[in-house]
C-alpha atoms as a PDB file:
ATOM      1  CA  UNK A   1     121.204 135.369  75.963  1.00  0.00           C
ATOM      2  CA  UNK A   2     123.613 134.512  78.818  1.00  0.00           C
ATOM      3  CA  UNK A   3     122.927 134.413  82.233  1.00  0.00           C
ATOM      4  CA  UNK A   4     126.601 136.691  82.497  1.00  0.00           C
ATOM      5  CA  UNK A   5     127.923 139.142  80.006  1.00  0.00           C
ATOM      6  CA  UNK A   6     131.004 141.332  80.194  1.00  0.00           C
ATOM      7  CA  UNK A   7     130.690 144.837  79.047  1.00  0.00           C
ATOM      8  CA  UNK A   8     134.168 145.922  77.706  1.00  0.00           C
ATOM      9  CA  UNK A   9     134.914 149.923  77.055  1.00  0.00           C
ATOM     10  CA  UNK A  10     137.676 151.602  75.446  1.00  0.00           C
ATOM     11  CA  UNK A  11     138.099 155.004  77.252  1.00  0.00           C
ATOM     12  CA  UNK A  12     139.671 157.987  77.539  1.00  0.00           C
ATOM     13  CA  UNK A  13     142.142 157.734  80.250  1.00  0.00           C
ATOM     14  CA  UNK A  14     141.041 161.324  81.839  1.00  0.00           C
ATOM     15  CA  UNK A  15     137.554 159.754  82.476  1.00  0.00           C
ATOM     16  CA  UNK A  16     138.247 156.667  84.433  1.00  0.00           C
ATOM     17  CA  UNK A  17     137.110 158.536  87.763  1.00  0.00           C
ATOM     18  CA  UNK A  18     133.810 159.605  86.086  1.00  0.00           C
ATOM     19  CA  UNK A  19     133.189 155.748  84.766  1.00  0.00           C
ATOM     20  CA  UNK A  20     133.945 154.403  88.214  1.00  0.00           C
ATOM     21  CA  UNK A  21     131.861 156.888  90.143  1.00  0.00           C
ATOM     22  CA  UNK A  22     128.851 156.060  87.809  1.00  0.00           C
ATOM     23  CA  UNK A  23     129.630 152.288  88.100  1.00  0.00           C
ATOM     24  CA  UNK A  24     129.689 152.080  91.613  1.00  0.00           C
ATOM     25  CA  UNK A  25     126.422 154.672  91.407  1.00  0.00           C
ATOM     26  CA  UNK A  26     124.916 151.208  89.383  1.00  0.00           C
ATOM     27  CA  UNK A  27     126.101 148.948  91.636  1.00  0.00           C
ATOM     28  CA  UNK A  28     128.856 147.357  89.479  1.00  0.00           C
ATOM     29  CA  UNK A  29     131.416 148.686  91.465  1.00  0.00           C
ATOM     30  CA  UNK A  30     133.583 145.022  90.485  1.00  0.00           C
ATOM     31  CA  UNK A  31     135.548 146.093  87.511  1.00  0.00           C
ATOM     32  CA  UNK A  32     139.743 144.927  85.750  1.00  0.00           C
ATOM     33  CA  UNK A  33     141.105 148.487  84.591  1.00  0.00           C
ATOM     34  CA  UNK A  34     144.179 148.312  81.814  1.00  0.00           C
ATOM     35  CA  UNK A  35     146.050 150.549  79.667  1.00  0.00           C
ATOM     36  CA  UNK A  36     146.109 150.309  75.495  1.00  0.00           C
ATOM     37  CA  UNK A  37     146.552 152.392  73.222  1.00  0.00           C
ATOM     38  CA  UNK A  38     144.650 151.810  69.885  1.00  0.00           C
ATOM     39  CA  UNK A  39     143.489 153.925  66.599  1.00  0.00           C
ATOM     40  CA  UNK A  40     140.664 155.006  65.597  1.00  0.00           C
ATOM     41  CA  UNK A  41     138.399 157.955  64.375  1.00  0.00           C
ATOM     42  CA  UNK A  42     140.569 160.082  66.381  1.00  0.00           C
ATOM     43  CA  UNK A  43     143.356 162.100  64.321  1.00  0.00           C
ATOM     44  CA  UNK A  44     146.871 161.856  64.475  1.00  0.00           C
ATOM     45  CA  UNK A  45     148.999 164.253  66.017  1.00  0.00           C
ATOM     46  CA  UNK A  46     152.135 165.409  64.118  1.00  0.00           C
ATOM     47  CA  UNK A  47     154.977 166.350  66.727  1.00  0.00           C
ATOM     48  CA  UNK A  48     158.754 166.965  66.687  1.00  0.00           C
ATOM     49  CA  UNK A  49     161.362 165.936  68.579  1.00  0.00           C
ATOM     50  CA  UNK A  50     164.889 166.699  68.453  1.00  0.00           C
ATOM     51  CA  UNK A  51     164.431 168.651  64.890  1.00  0.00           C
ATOM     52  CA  UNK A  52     162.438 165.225  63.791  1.00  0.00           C
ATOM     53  CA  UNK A  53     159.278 164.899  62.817  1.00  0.00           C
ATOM     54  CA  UNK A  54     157.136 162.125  63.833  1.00  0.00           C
ATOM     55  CA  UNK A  55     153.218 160.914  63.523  1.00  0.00           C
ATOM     56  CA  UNK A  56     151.346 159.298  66.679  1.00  0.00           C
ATOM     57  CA  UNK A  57     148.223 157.508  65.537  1.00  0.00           C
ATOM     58  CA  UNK A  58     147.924 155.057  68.304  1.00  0.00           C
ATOM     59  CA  UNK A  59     146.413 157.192  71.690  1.00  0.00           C
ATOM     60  CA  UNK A  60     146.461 155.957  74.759  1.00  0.00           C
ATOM     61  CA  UNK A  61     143.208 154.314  76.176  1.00  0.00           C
ATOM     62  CA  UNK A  62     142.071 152.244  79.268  1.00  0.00           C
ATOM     63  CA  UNK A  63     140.086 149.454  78.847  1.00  0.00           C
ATOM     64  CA  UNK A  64     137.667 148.914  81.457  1.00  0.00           C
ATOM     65  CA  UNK A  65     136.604 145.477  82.160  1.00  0.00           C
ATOM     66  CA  UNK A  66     132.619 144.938  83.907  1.00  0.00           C
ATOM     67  CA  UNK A  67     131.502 141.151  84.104  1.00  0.00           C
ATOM     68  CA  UNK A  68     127.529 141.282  84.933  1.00  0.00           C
ATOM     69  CA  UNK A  69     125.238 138.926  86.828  1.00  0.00           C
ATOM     70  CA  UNK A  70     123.128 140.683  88.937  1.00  0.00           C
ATOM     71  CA  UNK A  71     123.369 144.175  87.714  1.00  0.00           C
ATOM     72  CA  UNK A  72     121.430 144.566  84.282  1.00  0.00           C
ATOM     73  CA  UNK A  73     124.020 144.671  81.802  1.00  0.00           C
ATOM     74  CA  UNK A  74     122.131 147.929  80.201  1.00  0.00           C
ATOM     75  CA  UNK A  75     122.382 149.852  83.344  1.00  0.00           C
ATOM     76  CA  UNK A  76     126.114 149.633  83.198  1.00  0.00           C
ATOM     77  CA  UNK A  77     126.324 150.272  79.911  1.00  0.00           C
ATOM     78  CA  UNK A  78     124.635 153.384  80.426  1.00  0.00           C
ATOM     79  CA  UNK A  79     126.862 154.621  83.467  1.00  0.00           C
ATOM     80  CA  UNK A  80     129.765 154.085  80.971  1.00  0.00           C
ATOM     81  CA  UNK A  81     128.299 156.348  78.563  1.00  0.00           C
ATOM     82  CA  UNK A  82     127.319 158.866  81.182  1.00  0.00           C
ATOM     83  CA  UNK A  83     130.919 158.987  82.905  1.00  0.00           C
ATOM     84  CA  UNK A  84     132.994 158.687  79.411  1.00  0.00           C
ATOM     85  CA  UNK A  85     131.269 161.255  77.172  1.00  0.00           C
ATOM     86  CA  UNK A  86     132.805 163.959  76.272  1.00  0.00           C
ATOM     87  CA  UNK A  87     130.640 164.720  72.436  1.00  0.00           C
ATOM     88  CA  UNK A  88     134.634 164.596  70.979  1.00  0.00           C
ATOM     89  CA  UNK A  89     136.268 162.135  68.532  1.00  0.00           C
ATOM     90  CA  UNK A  90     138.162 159.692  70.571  1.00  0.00           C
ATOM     91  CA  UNK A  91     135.248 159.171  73.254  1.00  0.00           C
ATOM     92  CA  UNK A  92     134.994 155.380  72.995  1.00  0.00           C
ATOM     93  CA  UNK A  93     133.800 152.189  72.204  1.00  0.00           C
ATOM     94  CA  UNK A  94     131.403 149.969  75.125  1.00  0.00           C
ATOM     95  CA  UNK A  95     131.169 146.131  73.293  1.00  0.00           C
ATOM     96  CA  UNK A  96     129.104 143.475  75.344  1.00  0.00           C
ATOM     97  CA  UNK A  97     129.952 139.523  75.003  1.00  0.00           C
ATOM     98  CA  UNK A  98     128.647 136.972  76.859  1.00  0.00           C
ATOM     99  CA  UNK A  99     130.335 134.720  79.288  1.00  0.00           C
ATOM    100  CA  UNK A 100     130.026 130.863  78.915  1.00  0.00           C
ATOM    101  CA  UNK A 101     131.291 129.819  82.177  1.00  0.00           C
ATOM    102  CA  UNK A 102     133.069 131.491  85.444  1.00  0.00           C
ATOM    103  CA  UNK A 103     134.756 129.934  88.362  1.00  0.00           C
ATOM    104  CA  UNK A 104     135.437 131.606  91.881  1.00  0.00           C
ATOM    105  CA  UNK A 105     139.000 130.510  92.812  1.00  0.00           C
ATOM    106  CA  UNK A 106     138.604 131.298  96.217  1.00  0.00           C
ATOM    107  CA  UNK A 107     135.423 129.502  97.024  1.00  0.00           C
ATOM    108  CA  UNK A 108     134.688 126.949  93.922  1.00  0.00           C
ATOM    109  CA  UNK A 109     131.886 129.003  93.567  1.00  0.00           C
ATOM    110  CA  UNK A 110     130.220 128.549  89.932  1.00  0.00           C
ATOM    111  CA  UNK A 111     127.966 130.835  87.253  1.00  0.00           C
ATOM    112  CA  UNK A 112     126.727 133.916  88.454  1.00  0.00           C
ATOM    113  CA  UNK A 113     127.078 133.021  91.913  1.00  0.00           C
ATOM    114  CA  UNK A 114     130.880 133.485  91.110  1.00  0.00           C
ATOM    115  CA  UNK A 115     130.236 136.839  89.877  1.00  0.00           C
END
């Protein structure tokens, strides 16, 4: 197992204040926040637009970014559960890799002491 790991979560964008709350409650307050959009288990919505009908099956997501040292990588797994669940279809996806090698730009700063 590696000494750093980066949890990666696909989340509803309405809960990004409830993930970072429970981060920062874990002490991973560090985290990269983007928006995707992405398909899964979640339906599609029909809708209509100017007497057309159309089909969205890609909903938009954020995808929150956590690279891990010092904080055990299950305890921020966890707060991401906690602060994303809703019990509904389209909740999420947490995935954890591990991280070969990081670099502080800053300071030179290398392994988890750059975390």
């Amino acid at each position: 197992m590696s000494e750093i790991e980066m949890v990666v979560a696909m989340i509803r964008p309405d809960k990004l204040g409830d993930v970072k709350q429970a981060l920062a409650e874990a002490d991973a307050a560090s985290l990269t926040v983007t928006n995707v959009s992405g398909r899964g288990s979640q339906p599609a919505k029909k809708g209509q637009w100017r007497g057309e009908e159309y089909v969205v099956d890609l909903h938009q997501k954020v995808k929150v970014e956590v690279v891990v040292a010092d904080t055990p990588t299950e305890d921020v797994v966890e707060a991401i559960k906690e602060g994303a669940h809703t019990g509904e279809k389209g909740d999420g996806k947490i995935f954890v890799l591990p991280v070969d090698h990081a670099v502080q730009i800053r300071t030179g700063k290398e392994g988890p002491d750059a975390v």
